[in-house]
Protein backbone atom coordinates (compact mmCIF):
# COMPACT_ATOMS: atom_id res chain seq x y z
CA UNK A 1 35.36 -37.76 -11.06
CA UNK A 2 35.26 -38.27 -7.40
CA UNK A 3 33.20 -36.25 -4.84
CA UNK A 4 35.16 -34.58 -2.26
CA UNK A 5 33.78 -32.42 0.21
CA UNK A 6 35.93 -28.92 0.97
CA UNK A 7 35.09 -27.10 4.07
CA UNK A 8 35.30 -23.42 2.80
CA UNK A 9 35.26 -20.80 5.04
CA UNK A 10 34.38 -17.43 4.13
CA UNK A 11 33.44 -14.27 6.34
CA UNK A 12 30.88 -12.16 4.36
CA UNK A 13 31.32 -9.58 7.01
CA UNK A 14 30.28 -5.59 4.68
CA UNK A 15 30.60 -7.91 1.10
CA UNK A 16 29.25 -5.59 -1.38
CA UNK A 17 26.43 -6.60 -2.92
CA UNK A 18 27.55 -5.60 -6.24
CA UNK A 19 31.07 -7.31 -6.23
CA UNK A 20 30.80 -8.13 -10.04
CA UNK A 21 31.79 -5.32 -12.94
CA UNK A 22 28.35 -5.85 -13.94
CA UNK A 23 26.54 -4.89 -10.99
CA UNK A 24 23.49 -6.77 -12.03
CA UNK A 25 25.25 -10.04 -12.88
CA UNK A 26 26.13 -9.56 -8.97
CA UNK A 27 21.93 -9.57 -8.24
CA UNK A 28 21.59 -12.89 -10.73
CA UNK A 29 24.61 -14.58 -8.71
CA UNK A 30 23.69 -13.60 -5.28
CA UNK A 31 19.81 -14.53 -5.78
CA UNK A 32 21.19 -18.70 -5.60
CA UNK A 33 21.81 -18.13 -2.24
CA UNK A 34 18.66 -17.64 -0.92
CA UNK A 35 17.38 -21.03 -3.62
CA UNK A 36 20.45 -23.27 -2.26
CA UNK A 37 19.36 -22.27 1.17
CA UNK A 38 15.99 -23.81 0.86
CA UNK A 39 17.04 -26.69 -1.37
CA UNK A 40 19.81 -28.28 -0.03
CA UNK A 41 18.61 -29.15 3.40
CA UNK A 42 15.62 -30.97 1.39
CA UNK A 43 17.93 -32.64 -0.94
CA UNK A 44 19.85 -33.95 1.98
CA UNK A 45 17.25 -35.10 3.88
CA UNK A 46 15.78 -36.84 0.90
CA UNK A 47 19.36 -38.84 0.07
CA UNK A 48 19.40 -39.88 3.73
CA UNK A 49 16.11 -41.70 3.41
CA UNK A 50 17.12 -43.04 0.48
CA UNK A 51 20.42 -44.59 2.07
CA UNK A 52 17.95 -46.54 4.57
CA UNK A 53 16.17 -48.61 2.21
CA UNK A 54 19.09 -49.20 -0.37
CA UNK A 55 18.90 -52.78 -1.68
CA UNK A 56 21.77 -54.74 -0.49
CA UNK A 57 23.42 -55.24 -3.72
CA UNK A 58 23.57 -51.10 -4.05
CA UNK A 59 24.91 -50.60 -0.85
CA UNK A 60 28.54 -49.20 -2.25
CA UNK A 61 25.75 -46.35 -3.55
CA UNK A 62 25.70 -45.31 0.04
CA UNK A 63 29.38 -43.56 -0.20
CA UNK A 64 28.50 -41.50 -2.58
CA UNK A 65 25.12 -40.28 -0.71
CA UNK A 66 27.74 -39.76 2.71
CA UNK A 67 30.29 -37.78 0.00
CA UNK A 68 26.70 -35.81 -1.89
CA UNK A 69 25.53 -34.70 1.59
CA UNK A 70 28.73 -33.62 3.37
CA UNK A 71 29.17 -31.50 0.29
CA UNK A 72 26.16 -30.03 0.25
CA UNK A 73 25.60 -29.51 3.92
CA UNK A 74 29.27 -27.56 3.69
CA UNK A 75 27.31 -25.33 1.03
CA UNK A 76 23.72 -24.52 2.79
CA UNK A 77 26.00 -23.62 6.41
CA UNK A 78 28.29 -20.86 4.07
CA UNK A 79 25.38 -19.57 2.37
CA UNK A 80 24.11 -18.92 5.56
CA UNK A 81 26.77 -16.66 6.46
CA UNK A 82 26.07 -14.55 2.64
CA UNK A 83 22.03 -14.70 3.54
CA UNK A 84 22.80 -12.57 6.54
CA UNK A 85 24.02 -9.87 4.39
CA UNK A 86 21.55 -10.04 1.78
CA UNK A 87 18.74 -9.74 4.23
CA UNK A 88 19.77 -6.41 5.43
CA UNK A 89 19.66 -5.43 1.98
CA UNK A 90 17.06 -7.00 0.44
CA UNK A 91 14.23 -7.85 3.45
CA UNK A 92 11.62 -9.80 1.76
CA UNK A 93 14.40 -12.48 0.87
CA UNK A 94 14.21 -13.78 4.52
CA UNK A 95 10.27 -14.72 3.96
CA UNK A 96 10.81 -15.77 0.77
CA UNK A 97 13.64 -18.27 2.48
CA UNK A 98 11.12 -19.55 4.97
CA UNK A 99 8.65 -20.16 2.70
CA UNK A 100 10.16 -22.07 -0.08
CA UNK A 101 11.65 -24.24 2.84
CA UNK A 102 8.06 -24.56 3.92
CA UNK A 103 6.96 -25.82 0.35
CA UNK A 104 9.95 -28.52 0.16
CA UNK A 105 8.80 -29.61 3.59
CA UNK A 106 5.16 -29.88 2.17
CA UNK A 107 6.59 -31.80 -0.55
CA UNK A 108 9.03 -33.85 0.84
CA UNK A 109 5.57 -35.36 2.94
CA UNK A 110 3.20 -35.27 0.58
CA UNK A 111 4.99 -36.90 -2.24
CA UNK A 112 6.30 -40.24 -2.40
CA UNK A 113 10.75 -41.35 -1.72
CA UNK A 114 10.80 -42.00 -5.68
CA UNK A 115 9.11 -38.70 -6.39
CA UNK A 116 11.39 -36.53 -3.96
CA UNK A 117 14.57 -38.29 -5.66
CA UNK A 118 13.38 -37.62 -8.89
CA UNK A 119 13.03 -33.40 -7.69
CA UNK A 120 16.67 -33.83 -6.68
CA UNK A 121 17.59 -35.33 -9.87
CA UNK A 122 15.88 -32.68 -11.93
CA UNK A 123 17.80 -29.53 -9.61
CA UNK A 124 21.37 -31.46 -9.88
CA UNK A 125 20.85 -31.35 -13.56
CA UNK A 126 19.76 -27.31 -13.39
CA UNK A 127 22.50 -27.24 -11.01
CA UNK A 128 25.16 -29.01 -13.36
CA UNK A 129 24.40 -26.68 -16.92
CA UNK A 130 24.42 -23.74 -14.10
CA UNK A 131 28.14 -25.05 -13.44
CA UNK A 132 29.14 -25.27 -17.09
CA UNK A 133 27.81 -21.90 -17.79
CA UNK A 134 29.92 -19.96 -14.89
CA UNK A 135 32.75 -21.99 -16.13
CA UNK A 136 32.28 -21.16 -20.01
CA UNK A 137 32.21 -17.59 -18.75
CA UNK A 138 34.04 -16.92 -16.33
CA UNK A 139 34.75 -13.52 -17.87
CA UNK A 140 31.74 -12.63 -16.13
CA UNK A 141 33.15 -13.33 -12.81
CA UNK A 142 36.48 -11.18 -13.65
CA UNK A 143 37.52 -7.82 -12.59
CA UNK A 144 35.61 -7.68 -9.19
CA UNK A 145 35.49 -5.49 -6.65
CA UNK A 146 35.41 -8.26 -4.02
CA UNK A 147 36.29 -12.05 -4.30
CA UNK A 148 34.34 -13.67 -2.28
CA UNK A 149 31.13 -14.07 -3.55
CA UNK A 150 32.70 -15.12 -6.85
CA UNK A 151 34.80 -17.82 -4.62
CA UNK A 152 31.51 -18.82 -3.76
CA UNK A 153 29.78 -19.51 -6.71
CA UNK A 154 32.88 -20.62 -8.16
CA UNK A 155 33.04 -23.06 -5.83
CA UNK A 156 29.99 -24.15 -5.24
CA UNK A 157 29.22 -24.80 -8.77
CA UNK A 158 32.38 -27.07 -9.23
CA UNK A 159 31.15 -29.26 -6.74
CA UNK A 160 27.58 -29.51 -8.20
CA UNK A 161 29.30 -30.56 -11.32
CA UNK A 162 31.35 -32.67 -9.40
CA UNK A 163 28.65 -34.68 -7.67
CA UNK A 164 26.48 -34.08 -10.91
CA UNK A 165 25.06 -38.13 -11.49
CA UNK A 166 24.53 -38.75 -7.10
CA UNK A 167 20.80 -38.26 -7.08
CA UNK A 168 20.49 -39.73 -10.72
CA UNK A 169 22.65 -42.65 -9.71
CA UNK A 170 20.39 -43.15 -6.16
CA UNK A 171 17.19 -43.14 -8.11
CA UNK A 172 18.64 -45.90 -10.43
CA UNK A 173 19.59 -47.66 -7.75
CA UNK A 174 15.81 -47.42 -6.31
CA UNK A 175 14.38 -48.59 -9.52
CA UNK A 176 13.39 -45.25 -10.80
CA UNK A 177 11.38 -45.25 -13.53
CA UNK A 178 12.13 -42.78 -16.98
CA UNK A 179 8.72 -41.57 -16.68
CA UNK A 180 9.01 -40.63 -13.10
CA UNK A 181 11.93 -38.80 -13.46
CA UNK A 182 10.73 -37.24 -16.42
CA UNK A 183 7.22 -36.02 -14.38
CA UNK A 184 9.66 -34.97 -11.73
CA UNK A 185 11.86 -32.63 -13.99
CA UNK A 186 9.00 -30.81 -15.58
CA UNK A 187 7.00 -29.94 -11.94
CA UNK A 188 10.09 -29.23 -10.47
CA UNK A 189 11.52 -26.93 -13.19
CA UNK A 190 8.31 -25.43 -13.31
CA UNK A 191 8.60 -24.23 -8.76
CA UNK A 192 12.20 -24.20 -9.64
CA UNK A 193 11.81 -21.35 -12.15
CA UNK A 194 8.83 -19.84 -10.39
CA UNK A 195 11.30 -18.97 -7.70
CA UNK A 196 14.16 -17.78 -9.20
CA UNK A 197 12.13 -15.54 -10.93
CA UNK A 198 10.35 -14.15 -8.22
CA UNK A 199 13.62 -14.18 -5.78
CA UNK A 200 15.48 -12.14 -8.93
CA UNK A 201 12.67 -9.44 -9.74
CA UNK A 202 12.29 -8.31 -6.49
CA UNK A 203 16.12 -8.32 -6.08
CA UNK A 204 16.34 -6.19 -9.10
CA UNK A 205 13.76 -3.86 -8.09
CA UNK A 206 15.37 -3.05 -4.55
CA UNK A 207 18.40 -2.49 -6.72
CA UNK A 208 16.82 -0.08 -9.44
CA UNK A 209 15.10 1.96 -7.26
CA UNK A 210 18.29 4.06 -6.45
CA UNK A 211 19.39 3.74 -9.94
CA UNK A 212 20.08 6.52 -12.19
CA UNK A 213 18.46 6.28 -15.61
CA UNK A 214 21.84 5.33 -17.43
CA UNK A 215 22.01 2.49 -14.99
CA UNK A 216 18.55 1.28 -15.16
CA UNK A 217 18.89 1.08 -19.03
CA UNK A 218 22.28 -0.95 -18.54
CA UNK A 219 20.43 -2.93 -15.95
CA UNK A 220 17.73 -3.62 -18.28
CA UNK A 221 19.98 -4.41 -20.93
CA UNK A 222 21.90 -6.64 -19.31
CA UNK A 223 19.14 -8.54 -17.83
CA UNK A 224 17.46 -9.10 -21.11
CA UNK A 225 21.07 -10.51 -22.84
CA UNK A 226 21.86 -12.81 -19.34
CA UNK A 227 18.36 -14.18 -19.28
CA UNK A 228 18.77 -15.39 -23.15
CA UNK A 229 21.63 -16.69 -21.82
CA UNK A 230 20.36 -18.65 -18.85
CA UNK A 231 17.98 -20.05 -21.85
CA UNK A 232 20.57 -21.06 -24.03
CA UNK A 233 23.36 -22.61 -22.06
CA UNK A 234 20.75 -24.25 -19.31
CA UNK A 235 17.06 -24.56 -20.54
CA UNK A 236 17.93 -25.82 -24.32
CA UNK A 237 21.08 -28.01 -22.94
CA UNK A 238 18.76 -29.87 -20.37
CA UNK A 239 16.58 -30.85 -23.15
CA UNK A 240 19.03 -34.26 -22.90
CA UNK A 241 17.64 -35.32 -20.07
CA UNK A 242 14.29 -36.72 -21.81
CA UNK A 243 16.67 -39.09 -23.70
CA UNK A 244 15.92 -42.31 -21.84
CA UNK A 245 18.95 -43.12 -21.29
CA UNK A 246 20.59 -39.80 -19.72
CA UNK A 247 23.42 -40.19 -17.77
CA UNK A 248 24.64 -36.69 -16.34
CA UNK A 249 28.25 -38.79 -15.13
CA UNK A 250 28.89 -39.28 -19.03
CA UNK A 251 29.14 -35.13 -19.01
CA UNK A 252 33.01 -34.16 -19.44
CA UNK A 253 33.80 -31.39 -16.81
CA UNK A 254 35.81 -28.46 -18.76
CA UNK A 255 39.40 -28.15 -18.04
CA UNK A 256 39.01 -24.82 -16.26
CA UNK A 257 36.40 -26.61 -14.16
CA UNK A 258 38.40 -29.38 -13.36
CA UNK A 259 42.02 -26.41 -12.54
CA UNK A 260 39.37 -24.91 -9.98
CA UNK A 261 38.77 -27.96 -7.73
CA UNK A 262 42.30 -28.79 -7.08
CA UNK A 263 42.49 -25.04 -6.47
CA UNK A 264 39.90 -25.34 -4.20
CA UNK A 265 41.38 -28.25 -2.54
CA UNK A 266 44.25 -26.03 -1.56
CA UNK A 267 41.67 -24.25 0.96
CA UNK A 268 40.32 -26.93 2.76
CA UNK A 269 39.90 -26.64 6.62
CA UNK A 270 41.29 -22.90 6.21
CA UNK A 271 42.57 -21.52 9.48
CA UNK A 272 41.29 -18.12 8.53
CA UNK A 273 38.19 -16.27 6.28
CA UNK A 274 38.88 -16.10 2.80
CA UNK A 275 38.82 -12.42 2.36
CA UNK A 276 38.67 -10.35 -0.85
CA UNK A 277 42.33 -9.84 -1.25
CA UNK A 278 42.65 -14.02 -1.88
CA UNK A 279 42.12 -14.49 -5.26
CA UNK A 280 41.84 -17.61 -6.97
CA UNK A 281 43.25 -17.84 -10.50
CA UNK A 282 40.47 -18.97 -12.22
CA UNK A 283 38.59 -16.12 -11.60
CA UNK A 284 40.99 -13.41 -11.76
């Protein structure tokens, strides 16, 4: 599977938070905004060292890091656009932004080239059983108020499996060891999930404090079934990646998955928004 970068364009302009039939899948969706805000910039600036100091004999690697970061610099500048709207709702998200970006910064110093690649490798793995899971349900996407957000994610998440062996195939290239990138996934997953956990409580309880008590008990409900599914489909799945010799391009992308790209090549370099009334079949 090749990587192709797609210039979506979305305006996000009064998107409803709660675009989803389950309002609080909407909250667990819209939370990877604010996390692909702060990570992607770091990934990208991590690949582009890395294409410096490729050995000669790897050089054809550097196409794929030029086809990884276009994609993901398309994704961090649309996110952007949603983050606007989530900050007027939900406040605290634009320090919590700032400050994860600090901590990657802090990182990205402090740690060694190998080190960084081998944080990259561990999110495009969270990042790839993230994509299989949207894909696997996409029922959960269905019946929306609003399509955009769910273009979005639908999106983005195709491309993450797209580009799902870049970073693993750069550290390779760099003579990354197993153990490294073993280290890597188990303190990343462990700032990864701090995050995400602290982005989606306080998401949740901006959202519940205008609930009635039917909805908070279908909030809570639903929170506790999605979250044994988050640990299901992405925490027990990644448990392949201590195999020594993982290789996340090996992973077959499902056919729905693979229908939605060449959807979404049909909206490249869009003249106009994508607006809620566009609908794309794969999430209808």
């Amino acid at each position: 599977m090749s990587i192709k970068p797609r210039r979506m364009r979305i305006n996000f302009e009064n998107v409803p938070m709660h675009w989803a039939a389950e309002p609080t899948f909407s909250t667990f969706i819209n939370s990877g905004s604010i996390l692909a805000s702060a990570l992607e910039p770091y990934m990208n600036r991590v690949m582009a060292k890395a294409r410096k100091v490729l050995p000669p004999e790897k050089a054809h690697v550097g196409e794929t890091i030029d086809h990884f970061i276009a994609q993901e610099g398309h994704h961090y500048r649309v996110h952007a656009g949603l983050n606007k709207q989530l900050f007027a709702v939900y406040p605290k998200l634009r320090e919590f932004e700032e400050t994860m970006k600090r901590e990657m910064a802090e990182a990205e110093k402090s740690q060694s080239l190998l080190d960084n690649l081998g944080w990259c490798v561990a999110f495009e793995n969270v990042a790839m059983y993230i994509a299989l899971l949207n894909y696997n349900r996409i029922d959960l996407f269905k019946n929306s108020k609003d399509r955009r957000i769910a273009i979005l994610f639908l999106w983005h998440t195709a491309e993450e499996f797209e580009h799902r062996s870049a970073c693993h195939d750069v550290l390779d290239a760099l003579n990354g060891s197993y153990l490294r990138r073993i280290k890597a996934l188990f303190v990343f997953s462990k700032f990864f999930g701090d995050w995400n956990d602290r982005i989606v409580s306080y998401m949740l309880d901006v959202d519940r404090a205008s609930m009635s008590s039917e909805e908070m008990e279908r909030s809570l409900r639903f929170e506790k079934w999605y979250k044994r599914l988050l640990f299901r489909s992405v925490t027990l799945n990644m448990a392949q990646i201590l195999l020594p010799f993982y290789d996340p391009g090996k992973k077959k992308a499902p056919p729905l998955l693979e229908r939605a790209l060449k959807e979404f090549d049909g909206m490249v370099m869009m003249p106009e928004p994508v607006g809620p009334e566009q609908d794309l079949a794969v999430a209808a």
